[in-house]
PDB file of N, CA and C in Angstrom:
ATOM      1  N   UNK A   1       0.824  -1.194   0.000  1.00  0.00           N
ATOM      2  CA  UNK A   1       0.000   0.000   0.000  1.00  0.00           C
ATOM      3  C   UNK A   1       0.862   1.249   0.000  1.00  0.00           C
ATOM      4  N   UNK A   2       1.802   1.376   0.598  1.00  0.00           N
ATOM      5  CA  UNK A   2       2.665   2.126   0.451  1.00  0.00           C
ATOM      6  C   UNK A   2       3.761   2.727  -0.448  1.00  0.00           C
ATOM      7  N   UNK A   3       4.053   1.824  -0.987  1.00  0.00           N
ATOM      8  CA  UNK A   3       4.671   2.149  -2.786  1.00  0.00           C
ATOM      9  C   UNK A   3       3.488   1.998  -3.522  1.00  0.00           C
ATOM     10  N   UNK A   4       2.399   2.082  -3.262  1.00  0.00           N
ATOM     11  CA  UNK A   4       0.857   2.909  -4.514  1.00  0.00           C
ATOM     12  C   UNK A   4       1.004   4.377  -4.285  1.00  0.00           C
ATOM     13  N   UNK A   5       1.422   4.850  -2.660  1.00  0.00           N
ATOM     14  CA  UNK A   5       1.292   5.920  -2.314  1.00  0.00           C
ATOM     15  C   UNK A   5       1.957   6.775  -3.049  1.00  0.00           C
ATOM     16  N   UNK A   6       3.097   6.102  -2.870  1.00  0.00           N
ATOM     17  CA  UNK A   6       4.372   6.529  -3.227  1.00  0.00           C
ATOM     18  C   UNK A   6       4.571   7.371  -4.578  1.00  0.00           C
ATOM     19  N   UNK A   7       4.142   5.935  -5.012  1.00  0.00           N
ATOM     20  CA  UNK A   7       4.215   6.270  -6.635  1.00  0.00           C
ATOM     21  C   UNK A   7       3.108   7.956  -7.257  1.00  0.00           C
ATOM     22  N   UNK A   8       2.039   7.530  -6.115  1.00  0.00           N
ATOM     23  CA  UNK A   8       0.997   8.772  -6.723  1.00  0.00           C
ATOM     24  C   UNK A   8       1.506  10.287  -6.725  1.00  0.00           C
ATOM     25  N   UNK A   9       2.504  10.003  -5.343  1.00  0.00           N
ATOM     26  CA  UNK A   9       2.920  11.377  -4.950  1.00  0.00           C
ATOM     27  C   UNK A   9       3.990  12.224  -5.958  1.00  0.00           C
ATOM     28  N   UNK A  10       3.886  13.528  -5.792  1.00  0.00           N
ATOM     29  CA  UNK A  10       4.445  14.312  -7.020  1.00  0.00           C
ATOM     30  C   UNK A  10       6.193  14.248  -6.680  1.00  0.00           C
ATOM     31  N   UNK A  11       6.981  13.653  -7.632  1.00  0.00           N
ATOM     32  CA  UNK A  11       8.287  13.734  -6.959  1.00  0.00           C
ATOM     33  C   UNK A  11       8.880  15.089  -7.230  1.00  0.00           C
ATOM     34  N   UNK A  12      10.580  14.830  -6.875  1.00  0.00           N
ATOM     35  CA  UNK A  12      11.143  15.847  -6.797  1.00  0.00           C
ATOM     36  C   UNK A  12      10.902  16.727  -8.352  1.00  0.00           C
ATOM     37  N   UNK A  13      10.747  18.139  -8.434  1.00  0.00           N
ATOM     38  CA  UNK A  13      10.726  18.391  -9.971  1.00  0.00           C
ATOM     39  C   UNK A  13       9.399  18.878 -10.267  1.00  0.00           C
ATOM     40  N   UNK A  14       8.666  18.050 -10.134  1.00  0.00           N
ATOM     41  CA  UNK A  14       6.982  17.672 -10.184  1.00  0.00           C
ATOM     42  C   UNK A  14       6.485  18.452  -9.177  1.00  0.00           C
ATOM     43  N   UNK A  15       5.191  19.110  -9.498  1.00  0.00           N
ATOM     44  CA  UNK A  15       4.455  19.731  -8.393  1.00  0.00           C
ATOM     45  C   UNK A  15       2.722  19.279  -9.252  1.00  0.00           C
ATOM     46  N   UNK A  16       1.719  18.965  -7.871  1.00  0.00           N
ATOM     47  CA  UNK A  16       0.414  18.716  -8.352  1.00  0.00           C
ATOM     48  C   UNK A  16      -0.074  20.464  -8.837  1.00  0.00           C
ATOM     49  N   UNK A  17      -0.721  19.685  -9.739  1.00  0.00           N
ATOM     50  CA  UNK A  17      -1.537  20.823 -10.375  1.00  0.00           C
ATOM     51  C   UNK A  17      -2.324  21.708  -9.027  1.00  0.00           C
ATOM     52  N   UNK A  18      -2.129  23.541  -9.627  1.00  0.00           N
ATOM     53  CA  UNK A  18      -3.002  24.013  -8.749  1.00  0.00           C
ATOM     54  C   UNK A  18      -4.462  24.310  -8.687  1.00  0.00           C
ATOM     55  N   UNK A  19      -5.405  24.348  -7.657  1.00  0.00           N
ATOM     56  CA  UNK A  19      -6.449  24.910  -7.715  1.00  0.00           C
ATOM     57  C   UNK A  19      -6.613  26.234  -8.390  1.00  0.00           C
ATOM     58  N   UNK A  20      -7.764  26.729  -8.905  1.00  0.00           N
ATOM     59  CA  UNK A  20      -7.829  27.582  -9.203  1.00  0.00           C
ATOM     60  C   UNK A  20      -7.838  29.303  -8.213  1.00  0.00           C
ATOM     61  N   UNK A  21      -8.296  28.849  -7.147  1.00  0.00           N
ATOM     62  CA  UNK A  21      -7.984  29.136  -6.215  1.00  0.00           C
ATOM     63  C   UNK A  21      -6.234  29.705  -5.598  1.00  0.00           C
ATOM     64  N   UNK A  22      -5.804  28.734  -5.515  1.00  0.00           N
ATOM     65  CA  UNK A  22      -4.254  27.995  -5.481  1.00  0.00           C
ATOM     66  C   UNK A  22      -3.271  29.052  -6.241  1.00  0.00           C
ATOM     67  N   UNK A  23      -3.702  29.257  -7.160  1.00  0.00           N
ATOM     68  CA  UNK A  23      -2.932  30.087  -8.529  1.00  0.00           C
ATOM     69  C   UNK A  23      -3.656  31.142  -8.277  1.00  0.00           C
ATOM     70  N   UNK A  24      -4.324  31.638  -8.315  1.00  0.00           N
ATOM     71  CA  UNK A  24      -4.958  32.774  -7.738  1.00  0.00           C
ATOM     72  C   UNK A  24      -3.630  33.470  -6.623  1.00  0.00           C
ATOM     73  N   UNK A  25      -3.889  33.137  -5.616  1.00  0.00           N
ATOM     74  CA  UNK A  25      -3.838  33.404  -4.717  1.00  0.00           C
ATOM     75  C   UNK A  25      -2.050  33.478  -4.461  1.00  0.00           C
ATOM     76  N   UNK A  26      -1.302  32.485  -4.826  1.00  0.00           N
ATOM     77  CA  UNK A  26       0.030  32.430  -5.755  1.00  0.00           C
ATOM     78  C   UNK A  26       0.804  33.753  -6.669  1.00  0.00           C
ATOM     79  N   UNK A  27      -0.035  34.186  -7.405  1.00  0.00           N
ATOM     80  CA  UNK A  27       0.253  34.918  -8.194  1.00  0.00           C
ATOM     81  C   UNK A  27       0.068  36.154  -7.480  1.00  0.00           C
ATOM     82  N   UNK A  28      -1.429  36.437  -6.916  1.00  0.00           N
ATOM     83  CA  UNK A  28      -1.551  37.657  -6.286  1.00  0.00           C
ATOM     84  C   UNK A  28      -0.615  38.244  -5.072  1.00  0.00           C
ATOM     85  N   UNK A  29      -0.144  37.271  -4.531  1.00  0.00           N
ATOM     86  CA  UNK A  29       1.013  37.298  -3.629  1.00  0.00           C
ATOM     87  C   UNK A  29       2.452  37.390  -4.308  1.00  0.00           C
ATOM     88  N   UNK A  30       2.488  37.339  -5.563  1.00  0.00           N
ATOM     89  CA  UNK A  30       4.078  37.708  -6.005  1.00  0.00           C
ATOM     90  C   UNK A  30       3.442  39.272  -6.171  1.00  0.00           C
ATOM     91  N   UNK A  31       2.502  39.639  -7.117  1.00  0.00           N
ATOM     92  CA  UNK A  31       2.521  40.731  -7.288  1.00  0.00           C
ATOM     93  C   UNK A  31       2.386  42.007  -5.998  1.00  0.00           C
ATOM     94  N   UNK A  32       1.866  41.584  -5.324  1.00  0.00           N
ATOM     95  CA  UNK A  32       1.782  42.311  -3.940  1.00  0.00           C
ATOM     96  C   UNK A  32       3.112  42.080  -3.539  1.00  0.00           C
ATOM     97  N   UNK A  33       3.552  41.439  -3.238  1.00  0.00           N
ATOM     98  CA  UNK A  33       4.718  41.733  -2.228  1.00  0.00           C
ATOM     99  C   UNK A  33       6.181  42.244  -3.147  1.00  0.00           C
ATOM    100  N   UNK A  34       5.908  42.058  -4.605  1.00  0.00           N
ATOM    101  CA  UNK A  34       6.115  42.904  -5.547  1.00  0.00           C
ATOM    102  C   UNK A  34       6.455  44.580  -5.236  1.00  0.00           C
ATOM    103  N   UNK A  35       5.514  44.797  -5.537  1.00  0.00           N
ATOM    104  CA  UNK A  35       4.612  46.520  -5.308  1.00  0.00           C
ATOM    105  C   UNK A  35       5.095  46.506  -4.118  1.00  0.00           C
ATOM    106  N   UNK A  36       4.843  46.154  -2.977  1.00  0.00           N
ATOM    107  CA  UNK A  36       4.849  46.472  -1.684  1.00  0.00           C
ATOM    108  C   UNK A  36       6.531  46.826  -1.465  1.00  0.00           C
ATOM    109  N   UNK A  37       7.332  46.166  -2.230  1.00  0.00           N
ATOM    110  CA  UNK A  37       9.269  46.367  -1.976  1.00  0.00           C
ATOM    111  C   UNK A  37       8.672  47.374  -2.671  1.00  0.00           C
ATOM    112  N   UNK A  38       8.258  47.862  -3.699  1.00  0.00           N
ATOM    113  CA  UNK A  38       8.977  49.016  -4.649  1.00  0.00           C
ATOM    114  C   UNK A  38       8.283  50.318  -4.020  1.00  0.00           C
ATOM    115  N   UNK A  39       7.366  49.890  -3.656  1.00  0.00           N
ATOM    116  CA  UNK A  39       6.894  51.171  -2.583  1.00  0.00           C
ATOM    117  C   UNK A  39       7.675  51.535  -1.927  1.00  0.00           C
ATOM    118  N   UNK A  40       8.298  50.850  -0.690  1.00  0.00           N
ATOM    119  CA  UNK A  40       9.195  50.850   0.035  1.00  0.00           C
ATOM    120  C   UNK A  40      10.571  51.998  -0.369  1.00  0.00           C
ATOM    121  N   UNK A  41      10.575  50.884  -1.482  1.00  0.00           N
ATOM    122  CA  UNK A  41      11.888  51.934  -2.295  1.00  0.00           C
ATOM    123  C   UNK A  41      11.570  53.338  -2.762  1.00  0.00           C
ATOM    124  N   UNK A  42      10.252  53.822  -3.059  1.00  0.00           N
ATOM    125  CA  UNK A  42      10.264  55.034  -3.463  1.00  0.00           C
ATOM    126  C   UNK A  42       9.594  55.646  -2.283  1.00  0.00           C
ATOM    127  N   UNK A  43       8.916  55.302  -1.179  1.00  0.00           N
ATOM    128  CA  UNK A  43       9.042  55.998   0.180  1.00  0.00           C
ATOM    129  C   UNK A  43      10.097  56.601   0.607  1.00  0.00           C
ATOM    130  N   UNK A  44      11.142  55.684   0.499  1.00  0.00           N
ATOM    131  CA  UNK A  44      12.399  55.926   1.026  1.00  0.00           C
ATOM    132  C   UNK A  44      13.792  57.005   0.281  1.00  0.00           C
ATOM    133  N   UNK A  45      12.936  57.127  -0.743  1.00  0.00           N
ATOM    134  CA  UNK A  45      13.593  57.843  -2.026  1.00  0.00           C
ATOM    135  C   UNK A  45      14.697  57.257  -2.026  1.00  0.00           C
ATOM    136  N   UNK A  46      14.255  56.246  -2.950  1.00  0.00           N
ATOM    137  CA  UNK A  46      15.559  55.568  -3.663  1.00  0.00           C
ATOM    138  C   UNK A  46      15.528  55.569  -5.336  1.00  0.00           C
ATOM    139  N   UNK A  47      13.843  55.316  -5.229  1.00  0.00           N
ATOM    140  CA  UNK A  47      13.285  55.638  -6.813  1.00  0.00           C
ATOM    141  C   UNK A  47      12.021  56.148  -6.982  1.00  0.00           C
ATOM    142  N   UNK A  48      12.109  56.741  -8.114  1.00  0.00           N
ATOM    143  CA  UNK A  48      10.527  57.226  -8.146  1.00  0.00           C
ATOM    144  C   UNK A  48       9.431  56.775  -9.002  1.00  0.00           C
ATOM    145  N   UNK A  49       8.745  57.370  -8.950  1.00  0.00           N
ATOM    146  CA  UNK A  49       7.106  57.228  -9.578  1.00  0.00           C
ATOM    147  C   UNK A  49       7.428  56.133 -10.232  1.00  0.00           C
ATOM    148  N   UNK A  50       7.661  56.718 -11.599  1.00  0.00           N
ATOM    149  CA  UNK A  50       8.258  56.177 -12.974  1.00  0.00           C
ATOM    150  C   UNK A  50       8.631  55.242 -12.840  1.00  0.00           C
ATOM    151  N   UNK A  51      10.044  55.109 -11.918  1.00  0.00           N
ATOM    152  CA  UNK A  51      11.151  53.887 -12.245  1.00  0.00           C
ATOM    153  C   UNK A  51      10.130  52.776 -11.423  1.00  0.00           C
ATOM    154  N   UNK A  52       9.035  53.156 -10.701  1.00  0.00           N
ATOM    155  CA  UNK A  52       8.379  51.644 -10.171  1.00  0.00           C
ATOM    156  C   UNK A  52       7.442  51.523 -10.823  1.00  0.00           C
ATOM    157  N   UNK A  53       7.071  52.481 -11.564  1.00  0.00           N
ATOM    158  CA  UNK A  53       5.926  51.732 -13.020  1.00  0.00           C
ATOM    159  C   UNK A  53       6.517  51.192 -13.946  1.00  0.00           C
ATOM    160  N   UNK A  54       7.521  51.438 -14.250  1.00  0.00           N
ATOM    161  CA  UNK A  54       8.618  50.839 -15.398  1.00  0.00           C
ATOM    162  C   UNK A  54       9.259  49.451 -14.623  1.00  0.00           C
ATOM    163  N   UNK A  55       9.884  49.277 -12.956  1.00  0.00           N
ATOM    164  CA  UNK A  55      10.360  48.148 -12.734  1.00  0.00           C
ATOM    165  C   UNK A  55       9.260  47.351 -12.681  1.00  0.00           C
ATOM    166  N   UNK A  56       7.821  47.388 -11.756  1.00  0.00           N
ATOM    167  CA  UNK A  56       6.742  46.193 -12.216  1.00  0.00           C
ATOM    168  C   UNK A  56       6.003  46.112 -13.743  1.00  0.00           C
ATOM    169  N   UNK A  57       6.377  46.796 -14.848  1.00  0.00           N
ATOM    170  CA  UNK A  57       6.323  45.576 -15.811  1.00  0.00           C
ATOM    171  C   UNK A  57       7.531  45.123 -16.085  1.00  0.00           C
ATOM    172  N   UNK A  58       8.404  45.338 -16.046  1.00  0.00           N
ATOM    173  CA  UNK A  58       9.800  44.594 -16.260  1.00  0.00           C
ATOM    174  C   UNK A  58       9.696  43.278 -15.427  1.00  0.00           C
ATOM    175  N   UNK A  59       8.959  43.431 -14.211  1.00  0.00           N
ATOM    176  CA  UNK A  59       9.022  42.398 -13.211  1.00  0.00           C
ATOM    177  C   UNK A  59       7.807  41.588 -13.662  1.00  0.00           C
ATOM    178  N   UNK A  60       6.878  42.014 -14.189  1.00  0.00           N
ATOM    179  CA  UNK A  60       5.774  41.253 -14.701  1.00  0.00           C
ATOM    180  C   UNK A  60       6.131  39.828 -15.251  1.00  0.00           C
ATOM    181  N   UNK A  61       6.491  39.478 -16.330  1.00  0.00           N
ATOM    182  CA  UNK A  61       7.133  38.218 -17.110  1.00  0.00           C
ATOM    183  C   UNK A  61       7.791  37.419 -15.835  1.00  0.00           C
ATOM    184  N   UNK A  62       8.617  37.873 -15.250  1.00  0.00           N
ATOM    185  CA  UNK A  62       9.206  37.514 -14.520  1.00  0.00           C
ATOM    186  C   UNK A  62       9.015  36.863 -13.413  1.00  0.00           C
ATOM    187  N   UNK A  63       7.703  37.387 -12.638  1.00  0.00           N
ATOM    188  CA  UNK A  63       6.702  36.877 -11.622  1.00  0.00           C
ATOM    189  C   UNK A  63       5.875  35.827 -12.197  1.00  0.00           C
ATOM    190  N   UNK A  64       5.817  35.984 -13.490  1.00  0.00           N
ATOM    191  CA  UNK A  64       4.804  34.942 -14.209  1.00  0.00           C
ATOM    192  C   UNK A  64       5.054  33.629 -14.517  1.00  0.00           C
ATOM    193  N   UNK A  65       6.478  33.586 -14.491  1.00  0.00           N
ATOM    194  CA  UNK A  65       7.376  32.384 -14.835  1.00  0.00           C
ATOM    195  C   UNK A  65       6.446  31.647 -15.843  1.00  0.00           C
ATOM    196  N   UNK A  66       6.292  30.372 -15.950  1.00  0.00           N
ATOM    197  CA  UNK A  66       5.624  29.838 -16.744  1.00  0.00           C
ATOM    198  C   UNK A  66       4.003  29.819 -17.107  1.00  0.00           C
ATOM    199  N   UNK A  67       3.584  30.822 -16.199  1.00  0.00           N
ATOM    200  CA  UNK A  67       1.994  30.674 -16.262  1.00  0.00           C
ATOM    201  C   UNK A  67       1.908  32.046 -16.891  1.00  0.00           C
ATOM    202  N   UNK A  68       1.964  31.891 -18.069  1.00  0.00           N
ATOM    203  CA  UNK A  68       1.824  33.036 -18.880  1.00  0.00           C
ATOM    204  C   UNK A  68       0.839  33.272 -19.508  1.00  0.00           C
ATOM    205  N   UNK A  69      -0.274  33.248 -19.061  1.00  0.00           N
ATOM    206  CA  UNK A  69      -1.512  33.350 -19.378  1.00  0.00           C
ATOM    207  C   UNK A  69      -2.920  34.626 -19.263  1.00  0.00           C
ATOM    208  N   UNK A  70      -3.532  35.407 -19.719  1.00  0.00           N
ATOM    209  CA  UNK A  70      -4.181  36.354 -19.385  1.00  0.00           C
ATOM    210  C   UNK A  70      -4.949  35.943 -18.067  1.00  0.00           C
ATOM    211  N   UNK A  71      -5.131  34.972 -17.453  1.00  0.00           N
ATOM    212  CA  UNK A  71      -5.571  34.530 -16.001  1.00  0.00           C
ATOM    213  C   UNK A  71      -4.591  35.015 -14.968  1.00  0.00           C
ATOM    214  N   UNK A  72      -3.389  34.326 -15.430  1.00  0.00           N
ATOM    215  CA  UNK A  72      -2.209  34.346 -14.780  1.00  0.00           C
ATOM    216  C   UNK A  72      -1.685  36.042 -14.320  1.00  0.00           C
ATOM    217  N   UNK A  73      -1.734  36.767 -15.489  1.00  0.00           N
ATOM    218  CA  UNK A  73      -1.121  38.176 -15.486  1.00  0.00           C
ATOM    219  C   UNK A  73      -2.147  38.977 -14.800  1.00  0.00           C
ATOM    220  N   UNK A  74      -3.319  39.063 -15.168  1.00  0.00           N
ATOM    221  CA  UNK A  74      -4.458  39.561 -14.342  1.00  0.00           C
ATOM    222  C   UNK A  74      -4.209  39.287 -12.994  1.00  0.00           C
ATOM    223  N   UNK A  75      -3.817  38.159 -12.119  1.00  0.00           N
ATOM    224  CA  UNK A  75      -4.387  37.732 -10.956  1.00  0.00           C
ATOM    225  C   UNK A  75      -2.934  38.412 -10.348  1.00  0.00           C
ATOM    226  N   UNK A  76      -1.756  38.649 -10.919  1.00  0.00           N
ATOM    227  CA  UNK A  76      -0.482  38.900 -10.626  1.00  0.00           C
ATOM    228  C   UNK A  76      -0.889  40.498 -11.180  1.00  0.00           C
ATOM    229  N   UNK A  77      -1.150  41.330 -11.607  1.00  0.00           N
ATOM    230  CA  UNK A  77      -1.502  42.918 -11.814  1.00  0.00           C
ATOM    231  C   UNK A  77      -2.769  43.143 -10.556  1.00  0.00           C
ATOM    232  N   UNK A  78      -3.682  42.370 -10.107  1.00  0.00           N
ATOM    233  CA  UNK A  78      -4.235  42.785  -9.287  1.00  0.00           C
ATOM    234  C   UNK A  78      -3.740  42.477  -7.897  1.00  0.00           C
ATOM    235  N   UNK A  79      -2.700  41.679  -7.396  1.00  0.00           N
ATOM    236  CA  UNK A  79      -2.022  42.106  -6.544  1.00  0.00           C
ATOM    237  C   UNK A  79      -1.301  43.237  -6.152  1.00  0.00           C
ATOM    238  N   UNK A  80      -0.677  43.807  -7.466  1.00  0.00           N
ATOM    239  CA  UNK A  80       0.064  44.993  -7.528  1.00  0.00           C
ATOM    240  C   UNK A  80      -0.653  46.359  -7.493  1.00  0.00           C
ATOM    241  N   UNK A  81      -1.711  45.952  -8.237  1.00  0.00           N
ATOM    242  CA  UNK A  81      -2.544  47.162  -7.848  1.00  0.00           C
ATOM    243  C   UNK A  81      -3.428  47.188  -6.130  1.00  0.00           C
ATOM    244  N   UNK A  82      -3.539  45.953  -5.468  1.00  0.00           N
ATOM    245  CA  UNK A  82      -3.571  46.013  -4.236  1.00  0.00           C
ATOM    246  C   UNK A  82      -3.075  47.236  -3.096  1.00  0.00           C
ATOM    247  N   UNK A  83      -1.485  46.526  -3.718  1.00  0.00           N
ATOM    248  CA  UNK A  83      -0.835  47.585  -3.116  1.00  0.00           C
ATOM    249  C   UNK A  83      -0.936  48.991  -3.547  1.00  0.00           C
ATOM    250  N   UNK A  84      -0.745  48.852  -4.844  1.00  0.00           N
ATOM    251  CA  UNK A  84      -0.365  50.019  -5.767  1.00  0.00           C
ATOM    252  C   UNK A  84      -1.434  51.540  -4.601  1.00  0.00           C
ATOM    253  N   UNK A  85      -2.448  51.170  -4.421  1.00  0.00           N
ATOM    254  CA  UNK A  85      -3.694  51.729  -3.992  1.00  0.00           C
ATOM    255  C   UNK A  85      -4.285  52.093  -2.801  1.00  0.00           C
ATOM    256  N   UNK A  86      -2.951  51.592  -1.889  1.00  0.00           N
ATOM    257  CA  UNK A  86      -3.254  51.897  -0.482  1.00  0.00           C
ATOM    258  C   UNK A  86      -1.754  52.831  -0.460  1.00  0.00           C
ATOM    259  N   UNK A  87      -2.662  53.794  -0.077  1.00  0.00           N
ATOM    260  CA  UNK A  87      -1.915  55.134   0.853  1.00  0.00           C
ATOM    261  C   UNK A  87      -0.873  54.761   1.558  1.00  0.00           C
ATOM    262  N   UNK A  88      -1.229  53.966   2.537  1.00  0.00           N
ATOM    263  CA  UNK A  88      -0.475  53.813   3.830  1.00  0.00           C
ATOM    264  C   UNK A  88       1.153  52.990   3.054  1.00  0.00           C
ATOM    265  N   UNK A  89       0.738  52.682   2.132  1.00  0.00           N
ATOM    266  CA  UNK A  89       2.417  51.451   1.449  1.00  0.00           C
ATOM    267  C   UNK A  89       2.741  52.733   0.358  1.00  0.00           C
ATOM    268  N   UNK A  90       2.148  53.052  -0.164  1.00  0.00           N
ATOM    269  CA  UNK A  90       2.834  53.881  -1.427  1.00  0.00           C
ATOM    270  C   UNK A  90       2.555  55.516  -1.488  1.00  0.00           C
ATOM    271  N   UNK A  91       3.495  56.075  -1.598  1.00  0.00           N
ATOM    272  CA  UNK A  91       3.442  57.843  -1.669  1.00  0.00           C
ATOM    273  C   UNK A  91       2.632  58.192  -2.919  1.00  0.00           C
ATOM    274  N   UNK A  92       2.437  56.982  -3.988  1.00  0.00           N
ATOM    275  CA  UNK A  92       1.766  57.482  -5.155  1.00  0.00           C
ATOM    276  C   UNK A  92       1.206  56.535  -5.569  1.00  0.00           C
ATOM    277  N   UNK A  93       0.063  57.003  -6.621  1.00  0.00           N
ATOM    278  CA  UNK A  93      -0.412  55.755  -7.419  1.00  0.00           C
ATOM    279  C   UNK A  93       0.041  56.052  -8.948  1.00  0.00           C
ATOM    280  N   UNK A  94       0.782  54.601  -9.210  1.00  0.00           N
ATOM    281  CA  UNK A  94       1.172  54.514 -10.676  1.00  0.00           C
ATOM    282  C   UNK A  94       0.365  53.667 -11.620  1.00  0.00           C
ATOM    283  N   UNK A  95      -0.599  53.216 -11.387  1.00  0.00           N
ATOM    284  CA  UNK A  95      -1.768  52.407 -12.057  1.00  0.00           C
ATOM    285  C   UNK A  95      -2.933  53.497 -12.358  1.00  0.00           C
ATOM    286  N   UNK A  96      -2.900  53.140 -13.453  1.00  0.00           N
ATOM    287  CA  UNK A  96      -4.030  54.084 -13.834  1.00  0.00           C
ATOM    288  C   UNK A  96      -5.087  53.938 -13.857  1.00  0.00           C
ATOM    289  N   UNK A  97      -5.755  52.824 -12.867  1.00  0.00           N
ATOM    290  CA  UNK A  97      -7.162  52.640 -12.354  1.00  0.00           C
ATOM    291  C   UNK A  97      -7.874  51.819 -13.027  1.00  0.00           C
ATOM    292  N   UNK A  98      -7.224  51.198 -14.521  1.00  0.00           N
ATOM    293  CA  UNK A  98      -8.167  50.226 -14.537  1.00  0.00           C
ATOM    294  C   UNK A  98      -8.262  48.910 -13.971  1.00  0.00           C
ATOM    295  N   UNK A  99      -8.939  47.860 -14.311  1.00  0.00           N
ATOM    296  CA  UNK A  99      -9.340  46.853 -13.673  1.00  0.00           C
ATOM    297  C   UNK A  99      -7.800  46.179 -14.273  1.00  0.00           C
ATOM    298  N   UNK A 100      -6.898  45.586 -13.025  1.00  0.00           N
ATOM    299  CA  UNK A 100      -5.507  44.988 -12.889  1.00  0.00           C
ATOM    300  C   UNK A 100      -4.755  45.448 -13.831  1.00  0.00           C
ATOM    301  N   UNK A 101      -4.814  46.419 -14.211  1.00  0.00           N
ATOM    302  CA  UNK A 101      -3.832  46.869 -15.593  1.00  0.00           C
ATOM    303  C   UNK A 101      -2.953  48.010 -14.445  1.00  0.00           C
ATOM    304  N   UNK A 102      -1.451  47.763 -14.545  1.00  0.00           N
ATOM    305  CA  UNK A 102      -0.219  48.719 -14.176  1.00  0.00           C
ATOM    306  C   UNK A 102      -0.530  49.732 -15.154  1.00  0.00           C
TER     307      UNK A 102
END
């Protein structure tokens, strides 16, 4: 019974498919905690407006790794705009308000 188990389980390399949910929630958390450093950085004046609307799409692809999908990028832009949108993390807003679009 135990090498059936075995075998089912995802090995090294391998990861089980995610919920939809799962990926959701995955993605929205790169992009937030994304935004949330680059805030940081232009609170602190290190960079401004610009250079953190210009570094999260540069960072976009990048957060997306293989799930490059209009699901995928949406659920990873509305993290960022999470942040992007609260006062209290960012001195500015660089999203121009539409629905998950930087």
């Amino acid at each position: 019974m135990l090498v059936v188990v075995l075998g089912l389980a995802p090995g090294p390399g391998q990861s089980a498919p995610l919920s939809e949910k799962e990926a959701f929630m995955l993605l929205f958390g790169k992009g937030n905690g994304a935004m949330r450093t680059l805030c940081v950085l232009e609170r602190d004046g290190l960079i401004s407006a610009e250079q953190r609307r210009r570094y999260s799409e540069t960072l976009t692809p990048l957060l997306l790794e293989r799930a490059d999908d209009a699901v995928a990028r949406r659920n990873l832009r509305v993290g960022m705009a999470f942040a992007d949108g609260r006062a209290s993390l960012c001195p500015s807003s660089v999203f121009s308000g539409g629905e998950g679009t930087p």
